[in-house]
N, C-alpha and C. Protein backbone atom coordinates (compact mmCIF):
# COMPACT_ATOMS: atom_id res chain seq x y z
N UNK A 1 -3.96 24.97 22.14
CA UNK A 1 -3.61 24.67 20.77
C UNK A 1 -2.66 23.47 20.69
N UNK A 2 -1.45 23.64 21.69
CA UNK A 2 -0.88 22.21 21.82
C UNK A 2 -1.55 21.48 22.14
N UNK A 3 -2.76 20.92 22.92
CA UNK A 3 -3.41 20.02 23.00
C UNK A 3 -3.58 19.16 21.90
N UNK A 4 -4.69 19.97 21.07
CA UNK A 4 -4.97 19.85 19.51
C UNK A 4 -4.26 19.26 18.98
N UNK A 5 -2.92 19.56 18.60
CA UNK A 5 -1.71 19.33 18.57
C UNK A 5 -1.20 17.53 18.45
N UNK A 6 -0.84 17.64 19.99
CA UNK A 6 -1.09 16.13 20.39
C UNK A 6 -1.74 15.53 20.07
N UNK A 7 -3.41 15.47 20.41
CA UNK A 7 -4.32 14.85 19.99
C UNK A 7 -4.33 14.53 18.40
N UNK A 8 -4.01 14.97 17.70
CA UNK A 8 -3.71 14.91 15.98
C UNK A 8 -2.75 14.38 16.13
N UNK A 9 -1.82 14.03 16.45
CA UNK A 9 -0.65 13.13 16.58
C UNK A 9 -0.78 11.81 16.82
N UNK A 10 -1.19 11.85 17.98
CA UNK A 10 -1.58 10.43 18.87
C UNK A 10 -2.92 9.92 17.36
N UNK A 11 -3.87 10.28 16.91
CA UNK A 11 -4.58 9.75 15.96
C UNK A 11 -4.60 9.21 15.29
N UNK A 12 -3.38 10.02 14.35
CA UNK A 12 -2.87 9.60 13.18
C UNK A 12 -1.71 7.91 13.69
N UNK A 13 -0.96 8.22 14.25
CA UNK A 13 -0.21 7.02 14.68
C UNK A 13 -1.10 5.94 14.81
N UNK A 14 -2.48 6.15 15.87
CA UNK A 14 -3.17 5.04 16.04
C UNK A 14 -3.76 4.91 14.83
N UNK A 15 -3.88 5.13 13.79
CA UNK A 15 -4.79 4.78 12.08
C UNK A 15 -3.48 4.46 11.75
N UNK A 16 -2.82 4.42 11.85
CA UNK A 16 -0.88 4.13 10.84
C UNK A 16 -0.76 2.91 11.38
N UNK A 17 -0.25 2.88 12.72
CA UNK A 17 0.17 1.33 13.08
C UNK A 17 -0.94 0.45 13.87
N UNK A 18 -2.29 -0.04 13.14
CA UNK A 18 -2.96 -0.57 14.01
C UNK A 18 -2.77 -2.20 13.42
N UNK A 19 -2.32 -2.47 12.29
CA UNK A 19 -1.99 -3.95 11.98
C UNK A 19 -1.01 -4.29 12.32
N UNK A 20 -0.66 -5.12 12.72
CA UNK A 20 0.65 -5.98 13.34
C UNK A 20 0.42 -7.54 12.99
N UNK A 21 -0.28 -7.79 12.18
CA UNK A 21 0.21 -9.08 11.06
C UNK A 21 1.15 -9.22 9.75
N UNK A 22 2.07 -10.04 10.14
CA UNK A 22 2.68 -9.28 8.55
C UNK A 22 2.14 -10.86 7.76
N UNK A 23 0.94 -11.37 7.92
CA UNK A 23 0.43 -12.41 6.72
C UNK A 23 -0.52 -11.13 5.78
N UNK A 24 -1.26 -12.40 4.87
CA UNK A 24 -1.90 -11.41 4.18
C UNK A 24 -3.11 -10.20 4.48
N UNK A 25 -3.80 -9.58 3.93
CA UNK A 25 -4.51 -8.72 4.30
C UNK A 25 -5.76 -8.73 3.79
N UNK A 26 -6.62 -9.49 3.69
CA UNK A 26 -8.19 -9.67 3.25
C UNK A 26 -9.05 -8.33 3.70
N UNK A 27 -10.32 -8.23 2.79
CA UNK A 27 -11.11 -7.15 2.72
C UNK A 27 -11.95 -7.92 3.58
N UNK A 28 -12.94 -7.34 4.32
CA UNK A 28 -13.51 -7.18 5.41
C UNK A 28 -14.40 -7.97 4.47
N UNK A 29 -15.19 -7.69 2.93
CA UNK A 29 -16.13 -8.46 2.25
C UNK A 29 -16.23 -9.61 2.24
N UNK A 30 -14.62 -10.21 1.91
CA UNK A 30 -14.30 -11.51 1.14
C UNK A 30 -13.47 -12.19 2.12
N UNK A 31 -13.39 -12.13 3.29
CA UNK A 31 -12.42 -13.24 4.15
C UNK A 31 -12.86 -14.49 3.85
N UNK A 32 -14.37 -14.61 3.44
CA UNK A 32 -14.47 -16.24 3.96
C UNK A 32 -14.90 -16.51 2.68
N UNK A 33 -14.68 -16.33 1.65
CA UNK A 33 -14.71 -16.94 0.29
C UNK A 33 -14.24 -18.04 -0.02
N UNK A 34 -14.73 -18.61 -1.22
CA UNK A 34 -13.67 -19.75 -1.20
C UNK A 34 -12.98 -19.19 -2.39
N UNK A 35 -11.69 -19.77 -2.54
CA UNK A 35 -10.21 -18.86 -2.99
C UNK A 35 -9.66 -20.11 -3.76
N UNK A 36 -9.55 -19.88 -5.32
CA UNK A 36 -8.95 -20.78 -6.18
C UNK A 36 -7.47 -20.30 -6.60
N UNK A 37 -6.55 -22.07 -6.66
CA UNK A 37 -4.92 -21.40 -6.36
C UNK A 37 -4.45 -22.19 -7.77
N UNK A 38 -3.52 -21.70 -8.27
CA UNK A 38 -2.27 -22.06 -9.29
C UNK A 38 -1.10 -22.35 -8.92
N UNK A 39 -0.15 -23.26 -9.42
CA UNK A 39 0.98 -23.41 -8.69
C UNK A 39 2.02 -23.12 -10.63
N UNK A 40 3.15 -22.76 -9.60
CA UNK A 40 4.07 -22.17 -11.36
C UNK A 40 5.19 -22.10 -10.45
N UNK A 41 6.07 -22.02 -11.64
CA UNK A 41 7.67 -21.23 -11.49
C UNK A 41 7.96 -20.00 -11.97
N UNK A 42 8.46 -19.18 -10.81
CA UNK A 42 8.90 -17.93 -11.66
C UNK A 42 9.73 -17.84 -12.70
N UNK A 43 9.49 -17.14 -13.52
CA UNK A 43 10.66 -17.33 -14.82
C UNK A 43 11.27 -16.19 -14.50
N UNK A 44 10.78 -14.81 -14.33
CA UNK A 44 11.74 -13.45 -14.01
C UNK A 44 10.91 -13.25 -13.00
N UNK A 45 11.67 -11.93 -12.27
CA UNK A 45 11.30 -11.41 -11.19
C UNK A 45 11.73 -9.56 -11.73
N UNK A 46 11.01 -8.75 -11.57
CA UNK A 46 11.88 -7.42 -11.75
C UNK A 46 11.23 -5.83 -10.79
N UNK A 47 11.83 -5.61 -10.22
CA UNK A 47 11.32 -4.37 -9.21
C UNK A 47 10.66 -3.44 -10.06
N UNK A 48 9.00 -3.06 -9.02
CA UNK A 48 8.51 -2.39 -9.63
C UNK A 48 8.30 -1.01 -8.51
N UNK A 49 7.68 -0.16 -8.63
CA UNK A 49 6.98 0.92 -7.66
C UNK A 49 5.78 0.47 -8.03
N UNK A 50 4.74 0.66 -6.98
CA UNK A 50 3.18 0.73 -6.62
C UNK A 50 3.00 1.77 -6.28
N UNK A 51 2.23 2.96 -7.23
CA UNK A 51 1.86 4.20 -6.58
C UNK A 51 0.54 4.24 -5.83
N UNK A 52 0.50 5.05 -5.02
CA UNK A 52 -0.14 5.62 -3.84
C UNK A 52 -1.82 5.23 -4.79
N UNK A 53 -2.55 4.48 -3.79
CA UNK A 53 -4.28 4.37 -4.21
C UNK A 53 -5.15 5.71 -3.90
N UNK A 54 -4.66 6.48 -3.16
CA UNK A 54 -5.25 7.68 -3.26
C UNK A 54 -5.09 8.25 -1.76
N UNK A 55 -5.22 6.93 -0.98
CA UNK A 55 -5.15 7.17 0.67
C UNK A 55 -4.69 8.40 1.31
N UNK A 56 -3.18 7.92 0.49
CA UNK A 56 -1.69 8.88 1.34
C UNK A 56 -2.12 10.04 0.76
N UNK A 57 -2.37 10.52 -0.08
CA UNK A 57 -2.60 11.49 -0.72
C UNK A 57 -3.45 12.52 0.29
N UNK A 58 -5.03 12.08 0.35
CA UNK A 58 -5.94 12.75 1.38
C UNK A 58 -5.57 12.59 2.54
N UNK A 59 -4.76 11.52 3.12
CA UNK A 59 -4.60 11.91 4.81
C UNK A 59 -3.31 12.90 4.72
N UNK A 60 -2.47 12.92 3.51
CA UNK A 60 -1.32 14.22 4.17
C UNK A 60 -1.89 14.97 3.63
N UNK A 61 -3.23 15.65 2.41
CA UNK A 61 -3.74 16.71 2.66
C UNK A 61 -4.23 17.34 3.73
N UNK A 62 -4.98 16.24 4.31
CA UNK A 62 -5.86 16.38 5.40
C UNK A 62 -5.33 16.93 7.12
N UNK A 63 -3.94 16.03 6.87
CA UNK A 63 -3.29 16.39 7.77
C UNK A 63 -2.14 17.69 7.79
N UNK A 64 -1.87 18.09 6.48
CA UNK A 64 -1.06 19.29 6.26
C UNK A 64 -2.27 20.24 6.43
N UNK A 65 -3.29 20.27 5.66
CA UNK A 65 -4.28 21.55 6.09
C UNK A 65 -4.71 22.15 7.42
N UNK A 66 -5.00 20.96 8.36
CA UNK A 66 -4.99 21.15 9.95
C UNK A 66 -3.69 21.77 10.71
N UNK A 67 -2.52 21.00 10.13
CA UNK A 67 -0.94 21.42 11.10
C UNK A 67 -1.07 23.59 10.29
N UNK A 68 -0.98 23.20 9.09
CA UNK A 68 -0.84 24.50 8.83
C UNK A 68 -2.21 25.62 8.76
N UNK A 69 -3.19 25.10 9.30
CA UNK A 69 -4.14 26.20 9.77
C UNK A 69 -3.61 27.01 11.43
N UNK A 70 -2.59 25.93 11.76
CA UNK A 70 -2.52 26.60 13.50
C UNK A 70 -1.10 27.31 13.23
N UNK A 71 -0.69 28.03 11.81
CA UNK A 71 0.30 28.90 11.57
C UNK A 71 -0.11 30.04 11.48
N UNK A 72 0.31 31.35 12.13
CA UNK A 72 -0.12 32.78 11.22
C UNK A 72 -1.57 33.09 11.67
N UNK A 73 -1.76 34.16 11.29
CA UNK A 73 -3.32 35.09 11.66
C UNK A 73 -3.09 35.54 9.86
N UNK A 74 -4.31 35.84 9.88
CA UNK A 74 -4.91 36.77 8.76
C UNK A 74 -4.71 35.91 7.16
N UNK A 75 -4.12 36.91 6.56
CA UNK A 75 -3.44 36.22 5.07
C UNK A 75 -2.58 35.10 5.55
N UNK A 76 -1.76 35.33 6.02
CA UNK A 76 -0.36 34.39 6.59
C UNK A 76 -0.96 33.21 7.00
N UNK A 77 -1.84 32.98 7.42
CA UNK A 77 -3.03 32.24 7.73
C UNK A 77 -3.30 30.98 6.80
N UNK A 78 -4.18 32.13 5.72
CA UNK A 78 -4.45 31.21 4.59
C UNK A 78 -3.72 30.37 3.33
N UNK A 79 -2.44 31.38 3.66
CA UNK A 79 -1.20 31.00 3.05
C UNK A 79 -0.77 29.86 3.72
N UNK A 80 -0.62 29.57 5.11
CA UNK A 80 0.06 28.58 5.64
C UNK A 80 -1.14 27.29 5.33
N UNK A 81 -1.94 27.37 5.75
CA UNK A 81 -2.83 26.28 5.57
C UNK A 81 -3.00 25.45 4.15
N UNK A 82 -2.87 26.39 3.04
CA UNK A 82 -2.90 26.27 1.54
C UNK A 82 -1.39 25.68 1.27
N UNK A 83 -0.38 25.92 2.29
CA UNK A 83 0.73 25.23 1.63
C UNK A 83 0.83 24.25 2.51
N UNK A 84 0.60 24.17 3.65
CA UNK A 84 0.06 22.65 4.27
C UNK A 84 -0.40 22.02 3.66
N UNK A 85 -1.70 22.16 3.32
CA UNK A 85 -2.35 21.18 2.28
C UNK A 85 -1.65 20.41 1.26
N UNK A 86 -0.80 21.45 0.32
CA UNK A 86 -0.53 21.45 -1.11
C UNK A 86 1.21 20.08 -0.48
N UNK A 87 1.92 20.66 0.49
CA UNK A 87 2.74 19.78 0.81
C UNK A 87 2.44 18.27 1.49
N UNK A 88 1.39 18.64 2.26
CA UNK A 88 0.54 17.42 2.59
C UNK A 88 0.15 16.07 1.75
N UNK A 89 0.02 16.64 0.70
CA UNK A 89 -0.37 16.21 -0.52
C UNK A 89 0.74 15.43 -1.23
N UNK A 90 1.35 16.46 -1.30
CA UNK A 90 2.82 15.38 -1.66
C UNK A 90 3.36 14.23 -0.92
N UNK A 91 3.41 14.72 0.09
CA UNK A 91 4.53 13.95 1.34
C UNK A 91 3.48 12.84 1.29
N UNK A 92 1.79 13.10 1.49
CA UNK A 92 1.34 11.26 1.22
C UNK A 92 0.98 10.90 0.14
N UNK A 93 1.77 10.99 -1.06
CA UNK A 93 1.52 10.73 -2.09
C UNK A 93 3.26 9.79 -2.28
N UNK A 94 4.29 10.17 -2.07
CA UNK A 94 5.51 9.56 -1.46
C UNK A 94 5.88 8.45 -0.44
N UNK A 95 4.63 8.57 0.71
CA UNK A 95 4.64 8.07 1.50
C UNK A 95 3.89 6.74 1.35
N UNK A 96 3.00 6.97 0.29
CA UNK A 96 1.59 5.89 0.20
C UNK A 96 2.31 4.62 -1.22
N UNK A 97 3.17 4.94 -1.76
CA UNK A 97 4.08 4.10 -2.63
C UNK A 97 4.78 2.84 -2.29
N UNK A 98 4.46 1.82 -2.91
CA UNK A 98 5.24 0.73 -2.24
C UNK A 98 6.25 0.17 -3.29
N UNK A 99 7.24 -0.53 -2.95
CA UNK A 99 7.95 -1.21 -3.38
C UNK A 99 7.08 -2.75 -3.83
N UNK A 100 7.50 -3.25 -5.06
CA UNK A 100 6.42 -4.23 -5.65
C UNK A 100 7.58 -5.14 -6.27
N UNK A 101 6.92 -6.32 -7.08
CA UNK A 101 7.92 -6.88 -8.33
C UNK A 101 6.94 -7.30 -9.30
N UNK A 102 7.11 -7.64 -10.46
CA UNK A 102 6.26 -8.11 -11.43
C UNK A 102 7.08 -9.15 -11.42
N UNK A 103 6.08 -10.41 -11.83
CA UNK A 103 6.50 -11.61 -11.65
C UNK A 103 5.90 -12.52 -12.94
N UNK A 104 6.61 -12.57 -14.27
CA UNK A 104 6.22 -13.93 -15.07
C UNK A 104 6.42 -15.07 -14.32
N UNK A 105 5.49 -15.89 -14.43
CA UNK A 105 5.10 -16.85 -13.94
C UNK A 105 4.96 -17.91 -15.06
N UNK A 106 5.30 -19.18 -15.23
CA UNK A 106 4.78 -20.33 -15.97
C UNK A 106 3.89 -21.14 -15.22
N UNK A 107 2.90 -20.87 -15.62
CA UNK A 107 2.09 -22.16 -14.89
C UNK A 107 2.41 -23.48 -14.73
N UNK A 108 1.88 -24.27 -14.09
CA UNK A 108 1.96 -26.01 -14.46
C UNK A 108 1.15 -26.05 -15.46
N UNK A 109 0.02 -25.60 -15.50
CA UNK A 109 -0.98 -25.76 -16.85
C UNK A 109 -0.24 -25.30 -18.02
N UNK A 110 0.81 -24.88 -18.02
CA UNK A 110 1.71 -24.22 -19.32
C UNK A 110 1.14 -23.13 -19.60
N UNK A 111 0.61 -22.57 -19.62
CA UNK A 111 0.02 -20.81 -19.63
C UNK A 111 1.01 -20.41 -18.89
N UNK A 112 1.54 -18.92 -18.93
CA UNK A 112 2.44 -17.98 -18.77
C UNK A 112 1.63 -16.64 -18.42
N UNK A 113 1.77 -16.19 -17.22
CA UNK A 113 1.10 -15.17 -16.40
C UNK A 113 2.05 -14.12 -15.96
N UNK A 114 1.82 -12.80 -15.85
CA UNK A 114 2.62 -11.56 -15.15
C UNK A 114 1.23 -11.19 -14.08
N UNK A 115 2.07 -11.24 -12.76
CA UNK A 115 1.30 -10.60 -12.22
C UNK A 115 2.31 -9.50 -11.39
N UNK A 116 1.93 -8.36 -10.63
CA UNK A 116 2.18 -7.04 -9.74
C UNK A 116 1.90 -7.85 -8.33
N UNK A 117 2.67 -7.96 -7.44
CA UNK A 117 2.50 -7.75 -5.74
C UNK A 117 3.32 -6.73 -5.14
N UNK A 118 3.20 -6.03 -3.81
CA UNK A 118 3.72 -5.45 -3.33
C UNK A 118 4.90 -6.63 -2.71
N UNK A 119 6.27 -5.93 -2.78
CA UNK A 119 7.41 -6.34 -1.69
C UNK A 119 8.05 -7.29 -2.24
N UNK A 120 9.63 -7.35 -2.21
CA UNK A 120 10.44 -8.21 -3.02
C UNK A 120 11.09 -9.47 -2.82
N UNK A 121 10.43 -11.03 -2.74
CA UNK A 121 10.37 -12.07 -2.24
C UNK A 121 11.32 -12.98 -2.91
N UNK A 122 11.14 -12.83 -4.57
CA UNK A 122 11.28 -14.10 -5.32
C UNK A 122 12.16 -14.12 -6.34
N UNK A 123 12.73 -15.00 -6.84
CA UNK A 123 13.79 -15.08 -7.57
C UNK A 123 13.24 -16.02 -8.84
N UNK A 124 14.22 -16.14 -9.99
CA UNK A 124 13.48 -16.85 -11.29
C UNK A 124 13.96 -18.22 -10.41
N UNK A 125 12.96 -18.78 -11.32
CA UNK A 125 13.35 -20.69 -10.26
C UNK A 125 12.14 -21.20 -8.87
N UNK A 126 12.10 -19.89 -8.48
CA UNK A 126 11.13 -20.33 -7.57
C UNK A 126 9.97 -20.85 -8.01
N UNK A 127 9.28 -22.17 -6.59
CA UNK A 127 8.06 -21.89 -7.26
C UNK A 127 6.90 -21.75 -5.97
N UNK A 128 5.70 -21.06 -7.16
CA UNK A 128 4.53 -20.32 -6.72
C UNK A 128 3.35 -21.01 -6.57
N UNK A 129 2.65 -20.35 -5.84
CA UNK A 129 1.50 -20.78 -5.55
C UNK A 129 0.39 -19.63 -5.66
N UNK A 130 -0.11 -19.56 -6.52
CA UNK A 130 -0.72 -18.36 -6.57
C UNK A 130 -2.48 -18.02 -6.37
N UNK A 131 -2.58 -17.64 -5.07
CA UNK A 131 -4.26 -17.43 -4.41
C UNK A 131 -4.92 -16.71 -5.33
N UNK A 132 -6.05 -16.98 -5.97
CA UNK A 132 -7.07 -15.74 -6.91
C UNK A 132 -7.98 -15.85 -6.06
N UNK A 133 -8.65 -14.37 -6.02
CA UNK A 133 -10.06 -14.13 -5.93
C UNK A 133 -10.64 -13.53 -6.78
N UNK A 134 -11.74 -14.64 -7.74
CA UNK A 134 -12.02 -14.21 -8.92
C UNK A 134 -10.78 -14.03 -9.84
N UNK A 135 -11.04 -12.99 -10.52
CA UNK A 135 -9.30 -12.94 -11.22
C UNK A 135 -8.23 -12.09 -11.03
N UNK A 136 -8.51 -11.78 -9.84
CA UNK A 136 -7.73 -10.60 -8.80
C UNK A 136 -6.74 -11.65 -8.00
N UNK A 137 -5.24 -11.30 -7.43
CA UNK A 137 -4.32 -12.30 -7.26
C UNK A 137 -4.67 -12.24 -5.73
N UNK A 138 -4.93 -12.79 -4.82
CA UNK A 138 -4.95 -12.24 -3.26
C UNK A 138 -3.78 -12.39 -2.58
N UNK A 139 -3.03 -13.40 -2.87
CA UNK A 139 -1.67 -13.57 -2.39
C UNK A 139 -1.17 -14.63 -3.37
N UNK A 140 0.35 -14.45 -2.88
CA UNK A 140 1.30 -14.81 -3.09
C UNK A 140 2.62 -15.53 -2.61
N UNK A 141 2.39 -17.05 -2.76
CA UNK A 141 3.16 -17.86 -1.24
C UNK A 141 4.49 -18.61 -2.28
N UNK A 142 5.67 -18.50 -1.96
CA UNK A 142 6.37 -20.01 -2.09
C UNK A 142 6.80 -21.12 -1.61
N UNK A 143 6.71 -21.99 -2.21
CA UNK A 143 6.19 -23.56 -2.29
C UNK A 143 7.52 -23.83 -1.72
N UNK A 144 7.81 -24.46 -0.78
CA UNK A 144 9.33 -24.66 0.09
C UNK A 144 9.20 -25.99 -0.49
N UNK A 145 10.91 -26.78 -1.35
CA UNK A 145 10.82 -28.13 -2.06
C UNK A 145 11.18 -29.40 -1.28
């Protein structure tokens, strides 16, 4: 049963830390697209939360239902597994949340844009460069003066 154990351990770690780029993160579809950019100044910057896409959610179900099936015999059993799950659930639903900022933006074209990225970079004054794919933002770089 400790085997099991381990082996569910060692798994999960290897699906958790298998990127070690901290540039951007392209979909396996669209790497080689061609990618139209905007350049602007931030006007505000203000911290946001990014909740969980659904991920964290099913792998700490997934993974609370397994840890707590190897609790208890009988009822105690189904009880442990059911509150594995149900805590599972939470803990990657907490876990799967990122720290973000919303960012008004002034274009150079004079249009005025808000967009959402994960992680807190930028200050009003800066300026942007902003990657679209299609009308989805892909990244988010600043322009060193």
């Amino acid at each position: 049963m400790k085997k099991f154990l381990y082996i569910l351990i060692a798994i999960t770690l290897m699906i958790s830390g298998c990127a070690t780029n901290e540039g951007p993160e392209y979909d396996g579809r669209n790497y080689n697209q061609i990618k139209r950019y905007e350049i602007g100044t931030v006007i505000t910057s203000k911290p946001v939360v990014i909740k969980d896409d659904g991920s964290g959610k099913f792998f700490g179900a997934l993974i609370g239902t397994v840890l707590g099936s190897l609790v208890g015999s009988g009822a105690g059993k189904t009880l442990a597994t059911l509150g594995g799950g149900l805590g599972g659930y939470y803990a990657g639903s907490e876990v799967g949340k990122a720290n973000g900022e919303e960012l008004s933006v002034e274009l150079d074209s004079g249009e005025q844009v808000v967009i959402v990225i994960k992680g807190n970079r930028f200050v009003a004054g800066d300026r942007v460069k902003i990657i679209k794919d299609g009308n989805k933002v892909a990244q988010v770089d600043k322009i060193n003066k």
